[in-house]
N, C-alpha and C. Protein backbone atom coordinates (compact mmCIF):
# COMPACT_ATOMS: atom_id res chain seq x y z
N UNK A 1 55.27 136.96 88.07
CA UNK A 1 56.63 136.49 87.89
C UNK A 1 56.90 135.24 88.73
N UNK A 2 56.50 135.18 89.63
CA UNK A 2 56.42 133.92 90.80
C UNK A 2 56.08 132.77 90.23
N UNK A 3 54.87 133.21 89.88
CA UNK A 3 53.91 131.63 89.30
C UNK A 3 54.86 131.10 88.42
N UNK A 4 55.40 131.90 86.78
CA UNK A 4 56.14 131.80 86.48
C UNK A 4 57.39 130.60 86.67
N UNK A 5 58.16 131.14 87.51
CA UNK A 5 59.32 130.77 88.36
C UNK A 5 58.55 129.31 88.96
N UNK A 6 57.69 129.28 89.34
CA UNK A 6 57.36 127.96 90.15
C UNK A 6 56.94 127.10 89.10
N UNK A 7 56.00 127.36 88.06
CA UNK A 7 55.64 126.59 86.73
C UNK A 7 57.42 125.97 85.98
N UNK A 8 57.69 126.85 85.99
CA UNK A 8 59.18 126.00 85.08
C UNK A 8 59.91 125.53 86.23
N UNK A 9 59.85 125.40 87.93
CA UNK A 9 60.65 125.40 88.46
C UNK A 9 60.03 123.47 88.66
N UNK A 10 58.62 123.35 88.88
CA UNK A 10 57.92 121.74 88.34
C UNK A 10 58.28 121.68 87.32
N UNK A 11 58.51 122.31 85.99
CA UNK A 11 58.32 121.42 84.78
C UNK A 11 59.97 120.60 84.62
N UNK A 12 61.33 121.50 84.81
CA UNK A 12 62.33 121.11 85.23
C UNK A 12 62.78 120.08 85.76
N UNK A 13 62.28 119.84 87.23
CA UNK A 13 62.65 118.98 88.46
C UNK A 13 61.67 117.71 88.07
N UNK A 14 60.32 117.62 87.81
CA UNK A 14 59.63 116.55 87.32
C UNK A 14 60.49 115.52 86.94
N UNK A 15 60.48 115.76 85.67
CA UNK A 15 61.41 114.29 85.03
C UNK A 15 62.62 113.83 86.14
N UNK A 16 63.29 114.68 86.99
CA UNK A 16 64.15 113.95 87.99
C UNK A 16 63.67 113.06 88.58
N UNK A 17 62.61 113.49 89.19
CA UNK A 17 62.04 112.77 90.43
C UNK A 17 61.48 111.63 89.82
N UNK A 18 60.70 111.62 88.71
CA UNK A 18 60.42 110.22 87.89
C UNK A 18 61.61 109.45 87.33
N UNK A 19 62.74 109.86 87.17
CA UNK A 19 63.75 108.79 87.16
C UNK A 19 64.13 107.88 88.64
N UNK A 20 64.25 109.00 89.32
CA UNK A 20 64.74 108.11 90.46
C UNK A 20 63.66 107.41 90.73
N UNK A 21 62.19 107.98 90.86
CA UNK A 21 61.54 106.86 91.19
C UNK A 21 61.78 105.33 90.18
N UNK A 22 61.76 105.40 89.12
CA UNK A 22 61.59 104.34 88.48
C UNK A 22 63.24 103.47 88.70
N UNK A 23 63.83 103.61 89.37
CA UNK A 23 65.16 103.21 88.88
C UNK A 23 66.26 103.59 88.12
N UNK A 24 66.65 104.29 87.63
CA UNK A 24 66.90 105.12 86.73
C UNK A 24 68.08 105.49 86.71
N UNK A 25 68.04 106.35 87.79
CA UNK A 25 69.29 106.84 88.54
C UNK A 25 70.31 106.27 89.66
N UNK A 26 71.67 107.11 89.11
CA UNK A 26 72.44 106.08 89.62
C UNK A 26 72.50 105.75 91.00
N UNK A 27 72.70 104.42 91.47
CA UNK A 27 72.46 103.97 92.77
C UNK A 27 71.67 102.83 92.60
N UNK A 28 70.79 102.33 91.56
CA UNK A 28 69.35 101.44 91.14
C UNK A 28 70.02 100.51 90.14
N UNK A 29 69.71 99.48 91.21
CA UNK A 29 70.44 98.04 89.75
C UNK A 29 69.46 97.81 88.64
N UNK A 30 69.99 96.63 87.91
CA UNK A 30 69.36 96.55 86.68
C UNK A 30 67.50 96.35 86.61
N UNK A 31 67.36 96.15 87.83
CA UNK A 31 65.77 95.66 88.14
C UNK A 31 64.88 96.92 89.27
N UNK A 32 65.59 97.88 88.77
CA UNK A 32 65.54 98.66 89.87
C UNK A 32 65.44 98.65 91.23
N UNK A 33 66.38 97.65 91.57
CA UNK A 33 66.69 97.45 93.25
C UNK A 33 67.81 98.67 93.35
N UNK A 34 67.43 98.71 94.67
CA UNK A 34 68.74 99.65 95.55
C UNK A 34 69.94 99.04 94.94
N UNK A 35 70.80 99.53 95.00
CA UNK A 35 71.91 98.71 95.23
C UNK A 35 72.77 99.20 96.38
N UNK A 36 73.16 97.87 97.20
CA UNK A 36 73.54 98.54 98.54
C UNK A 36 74.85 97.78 98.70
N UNK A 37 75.48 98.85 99.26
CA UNK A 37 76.59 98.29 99.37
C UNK A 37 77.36 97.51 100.36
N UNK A 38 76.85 96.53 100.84
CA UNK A 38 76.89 95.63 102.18
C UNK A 38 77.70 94.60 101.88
N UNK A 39 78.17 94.24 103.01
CA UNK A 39 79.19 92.95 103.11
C UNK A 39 79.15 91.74 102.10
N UNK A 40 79.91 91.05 101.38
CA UNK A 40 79.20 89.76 101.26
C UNK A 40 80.18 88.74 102.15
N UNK A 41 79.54 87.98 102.83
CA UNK A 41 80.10 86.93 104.03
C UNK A 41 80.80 85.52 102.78
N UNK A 42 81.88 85.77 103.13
CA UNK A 42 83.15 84.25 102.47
C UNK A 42 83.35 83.46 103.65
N UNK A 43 82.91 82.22 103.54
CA UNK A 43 83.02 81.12 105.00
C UNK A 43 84.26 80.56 104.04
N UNK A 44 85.39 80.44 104.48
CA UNK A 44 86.30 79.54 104.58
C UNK A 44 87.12 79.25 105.87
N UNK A 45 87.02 77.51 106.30
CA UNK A 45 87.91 76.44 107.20
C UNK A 45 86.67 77.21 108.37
N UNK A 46 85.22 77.48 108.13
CA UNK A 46 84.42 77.70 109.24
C UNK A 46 84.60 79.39 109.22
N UNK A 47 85.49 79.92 109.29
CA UNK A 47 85.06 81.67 109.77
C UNK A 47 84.56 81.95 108.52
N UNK A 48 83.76 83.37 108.86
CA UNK A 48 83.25 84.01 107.70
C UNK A 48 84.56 85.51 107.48
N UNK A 49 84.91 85.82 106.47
CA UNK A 49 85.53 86.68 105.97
C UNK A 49 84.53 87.33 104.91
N UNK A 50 84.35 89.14 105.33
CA UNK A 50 83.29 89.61 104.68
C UNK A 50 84.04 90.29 103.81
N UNK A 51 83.56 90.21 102.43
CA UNK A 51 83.97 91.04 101.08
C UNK A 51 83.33 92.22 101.29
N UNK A 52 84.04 93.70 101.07
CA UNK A 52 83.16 94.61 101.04
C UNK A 52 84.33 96.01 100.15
N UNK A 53 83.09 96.89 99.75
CA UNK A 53 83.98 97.52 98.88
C UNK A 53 84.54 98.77 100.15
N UNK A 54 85.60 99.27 99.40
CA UNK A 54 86.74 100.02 100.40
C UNK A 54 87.73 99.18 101.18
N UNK A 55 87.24 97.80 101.00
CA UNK A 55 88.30 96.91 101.58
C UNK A 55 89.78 97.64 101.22
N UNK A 56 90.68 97.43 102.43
CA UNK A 56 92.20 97.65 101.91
C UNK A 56 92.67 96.36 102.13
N UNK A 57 94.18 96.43 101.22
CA UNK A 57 94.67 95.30 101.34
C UNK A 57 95.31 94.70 102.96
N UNK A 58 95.77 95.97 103.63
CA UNK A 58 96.05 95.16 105.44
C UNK A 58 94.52 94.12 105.68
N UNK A 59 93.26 94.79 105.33
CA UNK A 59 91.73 94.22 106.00
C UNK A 59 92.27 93.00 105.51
N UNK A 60 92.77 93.09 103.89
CA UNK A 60 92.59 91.60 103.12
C UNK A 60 93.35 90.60 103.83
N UNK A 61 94.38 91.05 103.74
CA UNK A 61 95.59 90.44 104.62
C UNK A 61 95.68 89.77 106.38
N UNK A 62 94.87 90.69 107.10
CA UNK A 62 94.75 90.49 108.33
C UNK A 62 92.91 89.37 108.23
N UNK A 63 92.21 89.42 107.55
CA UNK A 63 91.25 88.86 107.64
C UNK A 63 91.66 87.09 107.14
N UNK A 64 92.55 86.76 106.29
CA UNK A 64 93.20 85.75 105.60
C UNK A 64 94.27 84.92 106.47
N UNK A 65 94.76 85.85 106.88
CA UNK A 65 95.68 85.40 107.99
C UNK A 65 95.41 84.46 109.48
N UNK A 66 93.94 84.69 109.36
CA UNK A 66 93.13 84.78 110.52
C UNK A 66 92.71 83.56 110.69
N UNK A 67 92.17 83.32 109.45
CA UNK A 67 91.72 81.71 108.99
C UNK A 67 93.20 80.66 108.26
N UNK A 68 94.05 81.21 107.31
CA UNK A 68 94.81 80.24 106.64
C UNK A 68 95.98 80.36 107.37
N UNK A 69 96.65 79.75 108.46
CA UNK A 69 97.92 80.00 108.29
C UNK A 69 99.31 79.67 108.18
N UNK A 70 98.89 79.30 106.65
CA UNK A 70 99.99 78.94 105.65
C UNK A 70 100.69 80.52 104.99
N UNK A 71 101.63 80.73 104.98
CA UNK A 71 101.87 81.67 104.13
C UNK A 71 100.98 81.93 102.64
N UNK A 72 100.91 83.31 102.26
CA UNK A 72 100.66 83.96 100.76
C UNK A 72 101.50 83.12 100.23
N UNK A 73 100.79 82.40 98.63
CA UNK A 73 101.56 81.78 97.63
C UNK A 73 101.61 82.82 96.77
N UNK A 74 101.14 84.28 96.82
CA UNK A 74 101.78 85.33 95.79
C UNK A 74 101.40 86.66 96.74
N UNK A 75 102.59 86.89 96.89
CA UNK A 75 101.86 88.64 97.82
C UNK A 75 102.99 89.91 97.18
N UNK A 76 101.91 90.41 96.33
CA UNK A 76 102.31 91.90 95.78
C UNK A 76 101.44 92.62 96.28
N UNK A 77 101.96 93.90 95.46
CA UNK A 77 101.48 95.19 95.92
C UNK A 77 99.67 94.87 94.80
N UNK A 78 99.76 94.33 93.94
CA UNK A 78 98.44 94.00 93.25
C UNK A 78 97.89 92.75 93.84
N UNK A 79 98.36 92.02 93.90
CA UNK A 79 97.64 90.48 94.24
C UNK A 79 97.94 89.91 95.96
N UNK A 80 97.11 89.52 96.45
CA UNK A 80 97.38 88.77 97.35
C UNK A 80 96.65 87.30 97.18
N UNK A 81 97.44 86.31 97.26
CA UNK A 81 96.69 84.69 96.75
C UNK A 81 97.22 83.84 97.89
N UNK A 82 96.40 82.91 98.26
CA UNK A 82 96.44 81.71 98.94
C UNK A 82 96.02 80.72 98.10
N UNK A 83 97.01 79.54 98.04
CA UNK A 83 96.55 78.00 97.60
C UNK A 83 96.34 77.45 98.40
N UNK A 84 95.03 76.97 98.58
CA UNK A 84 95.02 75.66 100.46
C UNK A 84 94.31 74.86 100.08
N UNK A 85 94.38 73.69 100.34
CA UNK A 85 93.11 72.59 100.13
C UNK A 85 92.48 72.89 101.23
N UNK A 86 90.96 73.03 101.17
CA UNK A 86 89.79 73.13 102.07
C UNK A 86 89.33 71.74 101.72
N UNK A 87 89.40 71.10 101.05
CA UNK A 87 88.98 69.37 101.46
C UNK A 87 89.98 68.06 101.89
N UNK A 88 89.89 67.93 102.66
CA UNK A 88 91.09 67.03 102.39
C UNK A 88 91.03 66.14 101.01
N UNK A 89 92.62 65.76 100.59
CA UNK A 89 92.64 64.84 99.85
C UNK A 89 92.16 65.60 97.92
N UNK A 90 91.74 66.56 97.90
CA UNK A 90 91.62 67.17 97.07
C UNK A 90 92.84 68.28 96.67
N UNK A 91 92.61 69.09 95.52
CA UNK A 91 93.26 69.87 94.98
C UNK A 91 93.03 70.95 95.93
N UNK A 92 93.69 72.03 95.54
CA UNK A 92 93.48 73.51 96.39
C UNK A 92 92.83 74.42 95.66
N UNK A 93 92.06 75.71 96.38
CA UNK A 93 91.74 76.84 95.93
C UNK A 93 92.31 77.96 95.73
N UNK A 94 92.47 78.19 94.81
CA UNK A 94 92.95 79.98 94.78
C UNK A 94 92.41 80.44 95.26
N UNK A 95 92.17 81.55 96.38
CA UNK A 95 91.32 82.69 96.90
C UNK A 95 92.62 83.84 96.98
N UNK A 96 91.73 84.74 96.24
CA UNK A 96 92.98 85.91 95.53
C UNK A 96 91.97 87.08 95.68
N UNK A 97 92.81 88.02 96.14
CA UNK A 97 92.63 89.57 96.19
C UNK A 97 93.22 90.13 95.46
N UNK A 98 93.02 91.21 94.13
CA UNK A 98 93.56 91.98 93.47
C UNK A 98 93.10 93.32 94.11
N UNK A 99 94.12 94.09 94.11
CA UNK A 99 94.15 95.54 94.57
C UNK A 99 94.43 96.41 93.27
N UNK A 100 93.96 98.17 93.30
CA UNK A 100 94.38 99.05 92.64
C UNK A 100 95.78 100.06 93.38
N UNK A 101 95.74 101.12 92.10
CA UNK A 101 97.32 101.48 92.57
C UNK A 101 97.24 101.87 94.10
N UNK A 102 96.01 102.50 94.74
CA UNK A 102 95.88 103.16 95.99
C UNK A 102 95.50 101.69 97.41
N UNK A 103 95.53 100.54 97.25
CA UNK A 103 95.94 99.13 97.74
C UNK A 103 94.07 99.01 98.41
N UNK A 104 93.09 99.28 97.19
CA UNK A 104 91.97 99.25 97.51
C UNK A 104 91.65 98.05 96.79
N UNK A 105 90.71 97.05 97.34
CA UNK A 105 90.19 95.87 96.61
C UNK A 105 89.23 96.16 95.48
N UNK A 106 89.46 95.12 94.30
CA UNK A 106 89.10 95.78 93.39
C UNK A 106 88.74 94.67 92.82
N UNK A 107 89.10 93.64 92.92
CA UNK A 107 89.03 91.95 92.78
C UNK A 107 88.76 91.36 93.97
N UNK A 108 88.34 89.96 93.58
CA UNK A 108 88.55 88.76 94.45
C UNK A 108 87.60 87.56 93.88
N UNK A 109 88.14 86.45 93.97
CA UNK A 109 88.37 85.12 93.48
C UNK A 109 88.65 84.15 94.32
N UNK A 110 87.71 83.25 94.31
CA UNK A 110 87.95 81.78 94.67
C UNK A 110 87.85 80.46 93.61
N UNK A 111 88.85 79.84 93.30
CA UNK A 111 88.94 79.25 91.78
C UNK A 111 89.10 77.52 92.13
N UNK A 112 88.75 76.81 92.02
CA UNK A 112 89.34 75.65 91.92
C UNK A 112 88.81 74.79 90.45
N UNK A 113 89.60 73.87 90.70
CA UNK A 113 88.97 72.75 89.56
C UNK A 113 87.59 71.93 89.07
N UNK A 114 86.98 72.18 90.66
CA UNK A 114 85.42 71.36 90.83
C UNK A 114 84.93 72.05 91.90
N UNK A 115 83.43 71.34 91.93
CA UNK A 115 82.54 71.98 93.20
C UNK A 115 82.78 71.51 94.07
N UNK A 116 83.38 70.50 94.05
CA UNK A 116 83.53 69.62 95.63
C UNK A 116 85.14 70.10 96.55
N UNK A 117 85.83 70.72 95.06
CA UNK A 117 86.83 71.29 96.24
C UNK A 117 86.63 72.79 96.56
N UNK A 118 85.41 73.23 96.32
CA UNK A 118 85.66 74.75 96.26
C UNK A 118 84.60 75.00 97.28
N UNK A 119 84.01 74.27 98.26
CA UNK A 119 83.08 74.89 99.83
C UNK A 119 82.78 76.19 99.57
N UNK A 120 84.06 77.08 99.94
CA UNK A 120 83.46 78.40 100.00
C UNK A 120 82.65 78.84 98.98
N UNK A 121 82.97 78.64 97.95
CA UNK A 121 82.54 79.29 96.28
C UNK A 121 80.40 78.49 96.63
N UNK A 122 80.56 77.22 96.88
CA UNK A 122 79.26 76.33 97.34
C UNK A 122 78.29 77.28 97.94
N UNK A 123 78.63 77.52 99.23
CA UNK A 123 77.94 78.35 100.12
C UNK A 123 78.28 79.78 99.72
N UNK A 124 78.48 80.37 98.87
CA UNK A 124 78.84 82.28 98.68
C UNK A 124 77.52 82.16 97.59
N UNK A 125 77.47 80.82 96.65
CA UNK A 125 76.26 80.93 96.10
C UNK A 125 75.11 80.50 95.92
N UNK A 126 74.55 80.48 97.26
CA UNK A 126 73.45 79.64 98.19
C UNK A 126 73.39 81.33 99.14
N UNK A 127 74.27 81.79 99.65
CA UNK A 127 73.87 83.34 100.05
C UNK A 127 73.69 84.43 98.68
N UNK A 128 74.10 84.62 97.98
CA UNK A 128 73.70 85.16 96.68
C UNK A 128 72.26 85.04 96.48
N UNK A 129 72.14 83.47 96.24
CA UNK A 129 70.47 83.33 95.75
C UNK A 129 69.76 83.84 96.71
N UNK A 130 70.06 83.44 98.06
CA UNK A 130 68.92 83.80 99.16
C UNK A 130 68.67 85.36 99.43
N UNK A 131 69.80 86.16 99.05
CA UNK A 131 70.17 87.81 99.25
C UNK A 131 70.12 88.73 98.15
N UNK A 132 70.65 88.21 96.67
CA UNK A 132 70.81 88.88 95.94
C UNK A 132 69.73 88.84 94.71
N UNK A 133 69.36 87.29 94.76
CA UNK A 133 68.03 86.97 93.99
C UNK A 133 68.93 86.26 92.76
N UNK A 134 68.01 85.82 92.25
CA UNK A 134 68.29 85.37 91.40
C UNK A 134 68.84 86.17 89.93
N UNK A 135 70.02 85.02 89.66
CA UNK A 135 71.33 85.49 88.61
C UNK A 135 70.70 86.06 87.52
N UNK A 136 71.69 86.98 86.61
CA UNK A 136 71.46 86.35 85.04
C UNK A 136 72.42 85.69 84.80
N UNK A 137 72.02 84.66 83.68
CA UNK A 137 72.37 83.65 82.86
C UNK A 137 73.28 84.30 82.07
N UNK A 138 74.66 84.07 81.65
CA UNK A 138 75.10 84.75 80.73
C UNK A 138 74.83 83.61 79.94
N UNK A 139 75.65 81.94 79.63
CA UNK A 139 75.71 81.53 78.99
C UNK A 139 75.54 79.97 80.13
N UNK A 140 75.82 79.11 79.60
CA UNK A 140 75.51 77.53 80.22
C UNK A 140 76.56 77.12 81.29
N UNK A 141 76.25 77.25 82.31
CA UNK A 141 77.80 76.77 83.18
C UNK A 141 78.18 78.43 83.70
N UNK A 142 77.39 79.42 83.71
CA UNK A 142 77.66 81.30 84.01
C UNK A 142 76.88 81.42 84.36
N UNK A 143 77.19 82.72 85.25
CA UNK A 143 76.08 83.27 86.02
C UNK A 143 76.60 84.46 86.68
N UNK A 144 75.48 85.61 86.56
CA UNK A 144 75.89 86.81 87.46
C UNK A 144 74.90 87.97 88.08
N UNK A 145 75.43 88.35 89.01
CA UNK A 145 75.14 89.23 90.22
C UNK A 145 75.48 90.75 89.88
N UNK A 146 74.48 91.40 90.19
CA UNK A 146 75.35 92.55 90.77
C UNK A 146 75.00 93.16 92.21
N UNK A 147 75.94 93.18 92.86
CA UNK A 147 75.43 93.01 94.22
C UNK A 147 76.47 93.60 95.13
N UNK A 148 75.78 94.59 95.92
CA UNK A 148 76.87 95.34 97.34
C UNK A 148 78.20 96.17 96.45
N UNK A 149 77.54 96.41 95.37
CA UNK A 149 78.79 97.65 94.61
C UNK A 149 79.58 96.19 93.67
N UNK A 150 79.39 95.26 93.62
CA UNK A 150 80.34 93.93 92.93
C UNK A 150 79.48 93.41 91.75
N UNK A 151 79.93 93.28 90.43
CA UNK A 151 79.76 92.68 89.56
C UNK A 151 80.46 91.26 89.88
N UNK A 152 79.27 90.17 90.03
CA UNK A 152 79.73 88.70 90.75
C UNK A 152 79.44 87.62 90.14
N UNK A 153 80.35 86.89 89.18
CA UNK A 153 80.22 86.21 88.35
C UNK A 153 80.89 84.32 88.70
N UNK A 154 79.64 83.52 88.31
CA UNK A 154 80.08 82.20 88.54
C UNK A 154 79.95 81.64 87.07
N UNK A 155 81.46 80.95 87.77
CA UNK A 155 81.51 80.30 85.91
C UNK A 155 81.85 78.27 86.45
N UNK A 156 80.74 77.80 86.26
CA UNK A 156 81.62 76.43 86.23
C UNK A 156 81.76 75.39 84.92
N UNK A 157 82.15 74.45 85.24
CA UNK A 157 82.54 73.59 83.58
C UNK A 157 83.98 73.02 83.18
N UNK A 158 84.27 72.79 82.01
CA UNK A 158 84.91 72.39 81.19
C UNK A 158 85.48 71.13 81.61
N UNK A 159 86.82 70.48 81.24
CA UNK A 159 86.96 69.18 81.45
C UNK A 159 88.35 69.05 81.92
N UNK A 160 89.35 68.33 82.59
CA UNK A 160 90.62 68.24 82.53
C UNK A 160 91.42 69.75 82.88
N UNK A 161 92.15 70.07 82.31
CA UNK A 161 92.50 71.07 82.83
C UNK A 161 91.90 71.96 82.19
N UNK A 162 90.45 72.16 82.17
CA UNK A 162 90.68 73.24 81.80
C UNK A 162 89.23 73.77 82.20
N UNK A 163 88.69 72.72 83.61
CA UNK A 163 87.96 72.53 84.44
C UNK A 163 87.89 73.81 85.03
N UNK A 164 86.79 74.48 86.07
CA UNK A 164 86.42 75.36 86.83
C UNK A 164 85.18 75.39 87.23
N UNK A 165 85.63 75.67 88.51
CA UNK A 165 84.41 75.95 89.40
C UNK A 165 84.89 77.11 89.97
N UNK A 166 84.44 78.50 89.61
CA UNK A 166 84.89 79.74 90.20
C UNK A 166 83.75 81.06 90.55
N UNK A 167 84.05 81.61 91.15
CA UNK A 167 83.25 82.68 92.31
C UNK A 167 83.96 84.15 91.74
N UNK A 168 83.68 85.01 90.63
CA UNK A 168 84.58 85.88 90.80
C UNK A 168 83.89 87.52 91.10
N UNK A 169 84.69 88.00 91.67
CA UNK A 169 84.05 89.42 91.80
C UNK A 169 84.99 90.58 91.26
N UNK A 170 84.31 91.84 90.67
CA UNK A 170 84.63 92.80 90.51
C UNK A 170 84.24 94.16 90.36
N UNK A 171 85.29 95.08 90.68
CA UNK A 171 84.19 96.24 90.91
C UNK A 171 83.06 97.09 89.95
N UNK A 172 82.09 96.94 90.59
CA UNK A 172 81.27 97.89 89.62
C UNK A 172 81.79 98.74 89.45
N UNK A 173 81.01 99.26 88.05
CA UNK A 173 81.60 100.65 87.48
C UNK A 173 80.30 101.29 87.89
C-alpha cells in the first residue's frame, strides 16, 4: 500500500516541479526570469526617487515633495501630478502617480513632448536596459518591460502636438 501511495504521490507532484523549473509558474517572466520585485530608481533635479510596488500615496507624496517644490498641479485621491521643467528653457514634464481605491500605486508616468526635455524618462531607460534587459518591441517608436511587478512601457514619436517622449508604468497583473 506504501509503494503505492509513494508511486502516485511522484507521478502527481512531477509535472509541478517541472513547471516551476521551466518558468512556468507564477512568479517567472516571459523568458523565464524571476521576476522580482525591486525598486526601480527615478533621478529627477539629481535625487533618485524609487518606484516600487506597495508604494502608498503619503511615500508618493513625501518622496516628490522632496525633490519638486512647487506645489501638485493635480492632487486627488487618484492622481497625484507635477508639471516642472527639468531643462531650462524647455517645456515641462508630467510625472504623475495614479493610485487605487485603497491609495496604493498603481500607475506612474513621466510624459513630455521630446527627449531632451524628459532627463528622467533618458536615464530610467539606460537603467532598464542595463537591469531589465532588453525590451520587446511592440511597434516603431514602443517598447516594453516587465520588470519589479511593473508592466513598463516607452512610447516616443509623433509630431507637433501630438509629440511624446514617455516612460509609463503599470501594474502587473
Amino acid at each position: 500500500m506504501k509503494k503505492w501511495f509513494l508511486i502516485a504521490l511522484i507521478l502527481f507532484t512531477a509535472p509541478l516541479f517541472a513547471m516551476t523549473a521551466n518558468g512556468a509558474e507564477a512568479g517567472k517572466g516571459d523568458a523565464g526570469k524571476a521576476v522580482v520585485e525591486q525598486p526601480v530608481p527615478v533621478q529627477v533635479l539629481g535625487k533618485t526617487i524609487e518606484i516600487r510596488k506597495g508604494m502608498t500615496r503619503a511615500d508618493a507624496k513625501q518622496a516628490l515633495s522632496a525633490v519638486i517644490k512647487e506645489e501638485p498641479s493635480l492632487d486627488t485621491a487618484e492622481r497625484l501630478q507635477y508639471d516642472v521643467a527639468l531643462v531650462p528653457n524647455e517645456a515641462p514634464v508630467s510625472i504623475t502617480f495614479d493610485f487605487d481605491k485603497k491609495g496604493i500605486v498603481n500607475g506612474f508616468m513621466l510624459d513630455a513632448m521630446s527627449k531632451k526635455q524628459n532627463p528622467p524618462a533618458v536615464k530610467l531607460l539606460e537603467w532598464l536596459k542595463a537591469n531589465a534587459g532588453e525590451p520587446r518591441v511592440k511597434k516603431k517608436g514602443s517598447a516594453m518591460w516587465n520588470f519589479g511587478g511593473w508592466k513598463i512601457e516607452h512610447v516616443a514619436g509623433g509630431s507637433g502636438e501630438d509629440a511624446a517622449y514617455r516612460v509609463e508604468f503599470t501594474a502587473a497583473k
